[in-house]
N, C-alpha and C. Protein backbone atom coordinates (compact mmCIF):
# COMPACT_ATOMS: atom_id res chain seq x y z
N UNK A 1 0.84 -1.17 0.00
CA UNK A 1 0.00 0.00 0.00
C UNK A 1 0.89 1.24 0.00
N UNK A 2 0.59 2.44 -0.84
CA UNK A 2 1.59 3.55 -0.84
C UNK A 2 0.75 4.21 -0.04
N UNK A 3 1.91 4.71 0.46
CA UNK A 3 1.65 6.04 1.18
C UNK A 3 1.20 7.13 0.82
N UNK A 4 -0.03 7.99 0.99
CA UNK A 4 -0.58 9.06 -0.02
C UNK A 4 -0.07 10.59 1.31
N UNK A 5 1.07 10.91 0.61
CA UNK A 5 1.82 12.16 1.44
C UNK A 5 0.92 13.03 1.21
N UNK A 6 -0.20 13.46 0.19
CA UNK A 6 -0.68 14.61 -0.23
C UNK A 6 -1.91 14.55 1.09
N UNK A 7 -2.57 13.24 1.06
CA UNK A 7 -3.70 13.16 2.19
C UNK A 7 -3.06 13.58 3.98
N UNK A 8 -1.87 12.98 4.21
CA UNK A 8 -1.68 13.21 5.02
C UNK A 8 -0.60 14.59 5.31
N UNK A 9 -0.48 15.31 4.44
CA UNK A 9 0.50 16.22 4.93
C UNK A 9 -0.74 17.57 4.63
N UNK A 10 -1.92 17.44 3.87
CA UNK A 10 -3.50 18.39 4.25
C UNK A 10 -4.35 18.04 5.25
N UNK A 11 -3.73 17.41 6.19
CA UNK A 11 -4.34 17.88 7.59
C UNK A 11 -3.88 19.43 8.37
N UNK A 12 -4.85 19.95 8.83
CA UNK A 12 -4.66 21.11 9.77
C UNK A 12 -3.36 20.74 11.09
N UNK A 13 -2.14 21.14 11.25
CA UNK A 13 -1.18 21.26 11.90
C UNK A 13 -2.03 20.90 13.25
N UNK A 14 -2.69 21.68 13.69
CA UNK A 14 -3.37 22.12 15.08
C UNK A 14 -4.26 20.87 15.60
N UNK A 15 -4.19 19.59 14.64
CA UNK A 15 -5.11 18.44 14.45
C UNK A 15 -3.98 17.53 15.19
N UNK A 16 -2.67 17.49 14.89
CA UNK A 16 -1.59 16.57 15.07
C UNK A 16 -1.80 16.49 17.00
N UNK A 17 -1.89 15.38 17.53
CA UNK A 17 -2.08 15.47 19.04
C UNK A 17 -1.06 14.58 19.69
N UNK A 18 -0.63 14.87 20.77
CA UNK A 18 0.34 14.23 21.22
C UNK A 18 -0.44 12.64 21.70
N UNK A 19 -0.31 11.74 21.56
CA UNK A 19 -0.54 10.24 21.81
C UNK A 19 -0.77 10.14 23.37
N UNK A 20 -2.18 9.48 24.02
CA UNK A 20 -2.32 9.73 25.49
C UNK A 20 -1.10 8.76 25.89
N UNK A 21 -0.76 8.15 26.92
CA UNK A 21 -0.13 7.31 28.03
C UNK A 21 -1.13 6.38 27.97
N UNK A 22 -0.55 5.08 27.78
CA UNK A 22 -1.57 3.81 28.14
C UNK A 22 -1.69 3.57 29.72
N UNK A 23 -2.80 3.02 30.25
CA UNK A 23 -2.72 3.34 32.10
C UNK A 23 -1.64 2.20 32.52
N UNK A 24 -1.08 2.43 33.62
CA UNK A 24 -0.36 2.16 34.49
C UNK A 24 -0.81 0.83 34.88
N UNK A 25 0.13 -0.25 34.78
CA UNK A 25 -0.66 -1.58 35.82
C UNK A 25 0.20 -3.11 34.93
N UNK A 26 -0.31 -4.11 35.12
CA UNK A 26 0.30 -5.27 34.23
C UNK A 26 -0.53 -5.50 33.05
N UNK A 27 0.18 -6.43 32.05
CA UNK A 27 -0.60 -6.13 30.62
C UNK A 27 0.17 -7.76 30.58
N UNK A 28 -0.51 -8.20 29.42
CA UNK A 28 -0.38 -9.88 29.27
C UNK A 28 0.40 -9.74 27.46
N UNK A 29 1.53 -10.35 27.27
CA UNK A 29 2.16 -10.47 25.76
C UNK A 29 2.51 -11.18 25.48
N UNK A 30 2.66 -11.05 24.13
CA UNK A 30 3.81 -12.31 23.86
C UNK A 30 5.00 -11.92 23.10
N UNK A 31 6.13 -12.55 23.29
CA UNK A 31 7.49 -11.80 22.75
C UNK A 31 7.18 -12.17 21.04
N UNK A 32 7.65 -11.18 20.37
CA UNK A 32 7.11 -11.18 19.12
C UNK A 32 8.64 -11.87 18.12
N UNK A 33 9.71 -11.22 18.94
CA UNK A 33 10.87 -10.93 18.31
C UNK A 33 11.80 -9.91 19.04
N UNK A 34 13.19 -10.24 18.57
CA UNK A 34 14.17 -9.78 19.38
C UNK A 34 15.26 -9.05 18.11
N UNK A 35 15.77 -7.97 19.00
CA UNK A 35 16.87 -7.07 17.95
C UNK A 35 18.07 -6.61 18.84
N UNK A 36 18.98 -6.77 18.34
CA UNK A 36 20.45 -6.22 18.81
C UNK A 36 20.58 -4.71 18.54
N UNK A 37 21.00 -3.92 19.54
CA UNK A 37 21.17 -2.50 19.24
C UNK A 37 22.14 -1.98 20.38
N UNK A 38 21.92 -0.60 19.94
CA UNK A 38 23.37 -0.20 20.87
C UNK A 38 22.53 1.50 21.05
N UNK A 39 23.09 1.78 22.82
CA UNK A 39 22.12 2.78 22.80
C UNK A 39 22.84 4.01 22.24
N UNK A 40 22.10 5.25 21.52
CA UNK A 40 22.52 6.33 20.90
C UNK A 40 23.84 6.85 21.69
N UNK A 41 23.61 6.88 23.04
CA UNK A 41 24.86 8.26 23.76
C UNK A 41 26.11 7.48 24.34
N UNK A 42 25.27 6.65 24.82
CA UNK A 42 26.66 5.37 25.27
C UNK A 42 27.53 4.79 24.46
N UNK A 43 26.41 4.21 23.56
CA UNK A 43 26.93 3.00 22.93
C UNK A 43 26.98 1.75 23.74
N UNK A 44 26.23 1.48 24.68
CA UNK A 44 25.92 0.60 25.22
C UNK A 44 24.63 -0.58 24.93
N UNK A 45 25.16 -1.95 24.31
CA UNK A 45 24.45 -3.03 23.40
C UNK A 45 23.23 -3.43 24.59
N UNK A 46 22.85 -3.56 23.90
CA UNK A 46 20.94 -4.00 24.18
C UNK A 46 20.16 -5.10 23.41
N UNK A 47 19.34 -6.00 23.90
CA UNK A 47 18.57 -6.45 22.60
C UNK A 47 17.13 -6.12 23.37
N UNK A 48 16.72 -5.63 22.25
CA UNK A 48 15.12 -5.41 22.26
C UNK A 48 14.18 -6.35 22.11
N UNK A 49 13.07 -6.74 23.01
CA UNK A 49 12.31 -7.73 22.82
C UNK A 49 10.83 -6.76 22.46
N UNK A 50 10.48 -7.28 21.11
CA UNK A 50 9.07 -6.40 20.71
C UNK A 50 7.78 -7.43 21.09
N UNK A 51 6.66 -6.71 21.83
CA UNK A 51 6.09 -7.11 21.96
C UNK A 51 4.97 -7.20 21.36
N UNK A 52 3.96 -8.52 21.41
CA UNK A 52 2.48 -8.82 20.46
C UNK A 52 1.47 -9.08 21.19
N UNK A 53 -0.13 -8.84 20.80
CA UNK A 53 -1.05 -10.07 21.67
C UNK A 53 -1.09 -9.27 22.90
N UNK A 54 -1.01 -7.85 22.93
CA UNK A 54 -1.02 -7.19 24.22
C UNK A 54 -2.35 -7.39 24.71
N UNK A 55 -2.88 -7.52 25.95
CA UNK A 55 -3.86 -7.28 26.48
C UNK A 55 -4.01 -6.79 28.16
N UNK A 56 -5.22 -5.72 28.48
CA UNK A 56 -5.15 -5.69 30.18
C UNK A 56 -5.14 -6.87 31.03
N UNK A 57 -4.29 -6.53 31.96
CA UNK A 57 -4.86 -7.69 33.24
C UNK A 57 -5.91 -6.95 33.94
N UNK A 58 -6.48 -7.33 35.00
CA UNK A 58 -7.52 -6.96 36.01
C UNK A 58 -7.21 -5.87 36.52
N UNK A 59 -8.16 -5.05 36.64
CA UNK A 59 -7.39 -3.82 37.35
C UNK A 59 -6.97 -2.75 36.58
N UNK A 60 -7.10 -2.77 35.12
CA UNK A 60 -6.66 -1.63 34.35
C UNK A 60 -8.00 -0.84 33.65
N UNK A 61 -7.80 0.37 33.84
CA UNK A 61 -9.01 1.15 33.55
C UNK A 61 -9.18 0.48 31.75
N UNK A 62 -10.37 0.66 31.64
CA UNK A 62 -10.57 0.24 29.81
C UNK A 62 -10.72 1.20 29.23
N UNK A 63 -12.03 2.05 29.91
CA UNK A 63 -12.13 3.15 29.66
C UNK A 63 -10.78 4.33 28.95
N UNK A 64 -9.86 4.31 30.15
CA UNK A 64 -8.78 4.88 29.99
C UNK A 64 -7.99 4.44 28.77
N UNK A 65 -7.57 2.95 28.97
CA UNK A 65 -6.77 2.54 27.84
C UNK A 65 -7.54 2.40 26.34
N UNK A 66 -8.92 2.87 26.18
CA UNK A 66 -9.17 2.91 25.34
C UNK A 66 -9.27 3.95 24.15
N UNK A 67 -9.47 4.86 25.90
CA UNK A 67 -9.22 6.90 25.63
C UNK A 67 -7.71 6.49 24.53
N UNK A 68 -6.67 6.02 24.82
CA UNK A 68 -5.18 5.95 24.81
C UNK A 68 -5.11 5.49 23.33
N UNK A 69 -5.98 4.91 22.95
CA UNK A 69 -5.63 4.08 21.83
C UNK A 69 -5.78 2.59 21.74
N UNK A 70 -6.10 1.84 23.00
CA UNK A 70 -6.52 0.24 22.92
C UNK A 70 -4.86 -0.47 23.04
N UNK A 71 -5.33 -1.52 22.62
CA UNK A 71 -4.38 -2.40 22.08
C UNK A 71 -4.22 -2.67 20.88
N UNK A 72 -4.82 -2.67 20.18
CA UNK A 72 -4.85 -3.19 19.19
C UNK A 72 -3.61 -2.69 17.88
N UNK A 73 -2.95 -1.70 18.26
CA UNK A 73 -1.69 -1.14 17.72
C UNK A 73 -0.52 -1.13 18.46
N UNK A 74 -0.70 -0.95 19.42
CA UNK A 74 0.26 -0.48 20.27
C UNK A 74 1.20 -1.80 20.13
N UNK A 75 2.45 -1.45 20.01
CA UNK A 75 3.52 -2.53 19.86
C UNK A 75 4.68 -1.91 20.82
N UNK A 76 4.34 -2.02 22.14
CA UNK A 76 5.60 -2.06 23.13
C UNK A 76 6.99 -2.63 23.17
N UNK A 77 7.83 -2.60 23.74
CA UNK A 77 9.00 -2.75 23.65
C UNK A 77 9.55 -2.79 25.08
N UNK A 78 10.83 -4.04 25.20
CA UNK A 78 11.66 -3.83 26.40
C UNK A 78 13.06 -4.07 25.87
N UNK A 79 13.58 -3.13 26.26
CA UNK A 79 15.42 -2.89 26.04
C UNK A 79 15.81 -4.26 27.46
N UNK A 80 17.15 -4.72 26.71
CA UNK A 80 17.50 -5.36 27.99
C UNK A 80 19.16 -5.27 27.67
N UNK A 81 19.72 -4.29 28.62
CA UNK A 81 21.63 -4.03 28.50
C UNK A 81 22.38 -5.40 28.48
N UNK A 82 23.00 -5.27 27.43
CA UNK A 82 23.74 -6.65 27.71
C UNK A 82 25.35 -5.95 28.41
N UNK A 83 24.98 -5.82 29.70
CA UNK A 83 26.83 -5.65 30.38
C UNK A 83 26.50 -6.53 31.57
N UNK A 84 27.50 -6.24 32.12
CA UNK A 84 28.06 -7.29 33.28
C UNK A 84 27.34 -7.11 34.34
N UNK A 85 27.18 -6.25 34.71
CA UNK A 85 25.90 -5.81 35.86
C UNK A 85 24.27 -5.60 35.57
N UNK A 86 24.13 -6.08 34.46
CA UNK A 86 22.34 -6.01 34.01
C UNK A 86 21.92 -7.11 33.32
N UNK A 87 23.17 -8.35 33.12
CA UNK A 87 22.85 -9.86 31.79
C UNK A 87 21.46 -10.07 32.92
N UNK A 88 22.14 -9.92 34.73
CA UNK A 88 20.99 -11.06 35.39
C UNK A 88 19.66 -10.97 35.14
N UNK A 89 19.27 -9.50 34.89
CA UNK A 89 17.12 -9.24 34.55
C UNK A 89 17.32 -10.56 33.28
N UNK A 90 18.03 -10.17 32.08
CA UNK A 90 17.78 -10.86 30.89
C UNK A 90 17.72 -12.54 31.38
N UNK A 91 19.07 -13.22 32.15
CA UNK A 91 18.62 -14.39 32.85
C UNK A 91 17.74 -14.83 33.59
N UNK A 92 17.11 -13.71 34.25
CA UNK A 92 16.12 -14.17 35.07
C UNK A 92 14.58 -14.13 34.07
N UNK A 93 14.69 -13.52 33.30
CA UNK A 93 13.95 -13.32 32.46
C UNK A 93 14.02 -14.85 31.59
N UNK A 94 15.22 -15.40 30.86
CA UNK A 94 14.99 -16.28 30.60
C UNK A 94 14.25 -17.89 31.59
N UNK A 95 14.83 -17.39 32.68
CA UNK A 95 14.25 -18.58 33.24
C UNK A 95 12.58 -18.73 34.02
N UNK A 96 12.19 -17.59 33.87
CA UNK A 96 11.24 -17.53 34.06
C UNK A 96 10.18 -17.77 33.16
N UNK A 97 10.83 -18.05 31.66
CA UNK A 97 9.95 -18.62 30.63
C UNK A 97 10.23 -20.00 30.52
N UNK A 98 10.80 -20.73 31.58
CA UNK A 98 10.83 -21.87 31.52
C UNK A 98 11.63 -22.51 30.33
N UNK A 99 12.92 -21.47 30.42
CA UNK A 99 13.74 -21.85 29.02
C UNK A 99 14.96 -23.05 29.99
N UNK A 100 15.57 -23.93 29.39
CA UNK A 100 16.32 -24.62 29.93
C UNK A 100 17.62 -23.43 29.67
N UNK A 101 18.59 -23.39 30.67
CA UNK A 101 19.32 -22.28 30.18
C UNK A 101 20.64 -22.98 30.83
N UNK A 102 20.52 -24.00 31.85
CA UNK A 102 21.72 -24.63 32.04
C UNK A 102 22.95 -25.18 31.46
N UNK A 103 24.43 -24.67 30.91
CA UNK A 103 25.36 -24.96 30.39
C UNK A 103 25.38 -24.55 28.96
N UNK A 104 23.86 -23.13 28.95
CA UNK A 104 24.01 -22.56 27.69
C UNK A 104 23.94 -21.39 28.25
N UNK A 105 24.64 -20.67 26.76
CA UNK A 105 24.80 -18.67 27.04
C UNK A 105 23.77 -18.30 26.19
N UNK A 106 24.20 -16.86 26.39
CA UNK A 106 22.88 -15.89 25.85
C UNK A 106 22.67 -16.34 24.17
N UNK A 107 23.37 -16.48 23.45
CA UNK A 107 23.19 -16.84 22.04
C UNK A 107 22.22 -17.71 21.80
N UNK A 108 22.67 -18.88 22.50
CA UNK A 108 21.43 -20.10 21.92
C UNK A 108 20.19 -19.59 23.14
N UNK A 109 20.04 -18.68 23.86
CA UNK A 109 18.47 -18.93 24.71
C UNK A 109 17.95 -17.60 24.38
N UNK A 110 18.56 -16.47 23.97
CA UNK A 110 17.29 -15.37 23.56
C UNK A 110 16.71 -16.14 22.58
N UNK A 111 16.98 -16.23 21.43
CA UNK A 111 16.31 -16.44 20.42
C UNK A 111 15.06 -17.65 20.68
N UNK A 112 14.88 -18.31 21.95
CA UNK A 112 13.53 -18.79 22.66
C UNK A 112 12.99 -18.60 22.96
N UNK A 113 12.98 -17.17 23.35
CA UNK A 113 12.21 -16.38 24.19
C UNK A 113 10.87 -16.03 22.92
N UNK A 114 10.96 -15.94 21.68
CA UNK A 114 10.24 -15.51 20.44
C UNK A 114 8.87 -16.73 20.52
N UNK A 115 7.45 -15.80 20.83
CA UNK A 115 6.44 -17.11 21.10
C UNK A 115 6.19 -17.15 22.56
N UNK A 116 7.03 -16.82 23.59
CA UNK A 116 6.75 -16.70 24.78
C UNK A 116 5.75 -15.76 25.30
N UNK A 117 5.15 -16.61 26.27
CA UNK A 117 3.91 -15.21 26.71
C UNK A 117 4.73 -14.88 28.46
N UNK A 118 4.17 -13.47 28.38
CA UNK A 118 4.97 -12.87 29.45
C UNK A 118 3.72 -11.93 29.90
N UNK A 119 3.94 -11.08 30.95
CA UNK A 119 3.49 -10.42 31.95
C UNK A 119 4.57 -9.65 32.46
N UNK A 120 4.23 -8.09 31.90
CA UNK A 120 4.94 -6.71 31.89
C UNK A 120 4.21 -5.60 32.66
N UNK A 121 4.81 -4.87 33.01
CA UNK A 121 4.89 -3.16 34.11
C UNK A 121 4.61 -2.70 33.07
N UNK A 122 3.47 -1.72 32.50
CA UNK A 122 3.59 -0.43 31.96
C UNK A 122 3.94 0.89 33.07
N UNK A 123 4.19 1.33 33.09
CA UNK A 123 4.95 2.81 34.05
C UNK A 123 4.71 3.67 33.30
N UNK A 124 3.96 4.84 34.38
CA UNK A 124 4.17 6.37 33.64
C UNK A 124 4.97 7.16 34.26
N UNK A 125 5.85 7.96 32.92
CA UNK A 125 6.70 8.79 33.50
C UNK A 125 7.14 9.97 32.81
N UNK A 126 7.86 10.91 33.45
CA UNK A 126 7.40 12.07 33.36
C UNK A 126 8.69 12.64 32.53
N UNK A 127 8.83 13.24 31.28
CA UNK A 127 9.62 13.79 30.71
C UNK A 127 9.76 14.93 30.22
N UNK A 128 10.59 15.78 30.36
CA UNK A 128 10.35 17.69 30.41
C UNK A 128 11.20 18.05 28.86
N UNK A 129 11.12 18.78 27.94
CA UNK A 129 11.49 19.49 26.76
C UNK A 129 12.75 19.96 27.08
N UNK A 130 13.78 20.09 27.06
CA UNK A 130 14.83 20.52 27.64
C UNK A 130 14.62 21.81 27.24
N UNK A 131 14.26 22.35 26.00
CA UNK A 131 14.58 23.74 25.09
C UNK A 131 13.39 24.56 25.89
N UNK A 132 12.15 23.96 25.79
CA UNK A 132 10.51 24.67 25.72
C UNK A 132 10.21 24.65 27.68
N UNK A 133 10.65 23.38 28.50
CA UNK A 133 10.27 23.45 29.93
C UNK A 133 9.02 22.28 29.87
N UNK A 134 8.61 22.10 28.85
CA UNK A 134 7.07 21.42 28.60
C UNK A 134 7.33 19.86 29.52
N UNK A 135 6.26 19.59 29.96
CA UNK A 135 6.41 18.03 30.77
C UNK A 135 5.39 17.45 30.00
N UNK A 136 5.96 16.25 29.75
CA UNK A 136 4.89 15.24 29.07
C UNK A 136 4.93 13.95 30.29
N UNK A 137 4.25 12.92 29.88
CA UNK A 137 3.92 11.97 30.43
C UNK A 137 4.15 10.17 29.22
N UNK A 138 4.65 9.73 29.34
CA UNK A 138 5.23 8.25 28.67
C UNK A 138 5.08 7.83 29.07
N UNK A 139 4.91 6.43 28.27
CA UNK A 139 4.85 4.85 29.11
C UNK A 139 6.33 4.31 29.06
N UNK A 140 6.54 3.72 29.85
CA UNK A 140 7.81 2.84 29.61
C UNK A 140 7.46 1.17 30.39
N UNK A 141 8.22 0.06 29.73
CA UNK A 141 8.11 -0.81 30.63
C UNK A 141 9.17 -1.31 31.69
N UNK A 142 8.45 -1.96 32.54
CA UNK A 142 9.47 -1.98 33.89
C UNK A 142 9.30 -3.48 33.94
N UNK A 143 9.35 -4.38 34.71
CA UNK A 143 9.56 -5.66 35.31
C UNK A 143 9.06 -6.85 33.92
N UNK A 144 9.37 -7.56 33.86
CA UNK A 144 8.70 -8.25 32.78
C UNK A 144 9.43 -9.83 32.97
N UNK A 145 8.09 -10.88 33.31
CA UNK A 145 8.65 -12.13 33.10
C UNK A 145 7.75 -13.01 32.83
N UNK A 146 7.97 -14.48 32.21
CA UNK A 146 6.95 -15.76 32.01
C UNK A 146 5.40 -15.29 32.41
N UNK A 147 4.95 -15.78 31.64
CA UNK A 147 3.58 -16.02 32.46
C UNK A 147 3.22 -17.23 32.63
């Protein structure tokens, strides 16, 4: 499908809205797929696990997350540092999907994690414009393991 730039670049400026915050609480996924990266300022390696199949657990406004946009697009994401002081979340992470991980390294057991259903932190948090002063509000995810 092409992209029609003419439809979307004749919208009214004043129409463009900043994207709400999905609510705060646990959400049910499944790991979709994984990517190697390195963060912009550091340069410190990461692999990203993208997430699918999002849905609320108990306890999450609908209302709200629906104000937000639903699920039904939203494709979350968790960074996980690969250094010496942060592999353990990613290990504990693996073993909490019930991956056999004994007398193997990270190579052969991320790539298992793909198909796994998990149970993730959405978090809101608060980020200011450095130039303008403006505070916005983001989701980020926090804790994430097996379900």
């Amino acid at each position: 499908m092409a992209v029609n730039f003419k439809e979307l670049l004749s919208k009214p400026v004043e129409s463009a809205e900043r994207p709400k915050p999905r609510p705060a609480g646990p959400y049910h996924g499944v790991i979709e797929g994984f990517k190697f990266d390195e963060s912009k300022k550091q340069k410190t390696p990461f692999v990203r696990l993208n997430l699918t199949q999002v849905t609320p657990s108990d306890g999450i406004d609908l209302d709200a997350l629906e104000a937000a946009g639903g699920t039904s697009k939203w494709k979350p994401h968790k960074d996980f540092y690969l250094t010496e002081d942060a592999l353990f979340r990613l290990r504990e992470l693996i073993e909490s999907c019930d991956i056999d991980a004994k007398g193997r390294n990270f190579n052969e057991t991320i790539p298992e994690l793909k198909g796994k259903s998990v149970i993730f932190d959405v978090l809101l948090e608060n980020s200011t414009n450095e130039s303008t002063g403006e505070m916005s509000i983001f989701n980020n995810i926090g804790e994430m393991h097996g379900a």
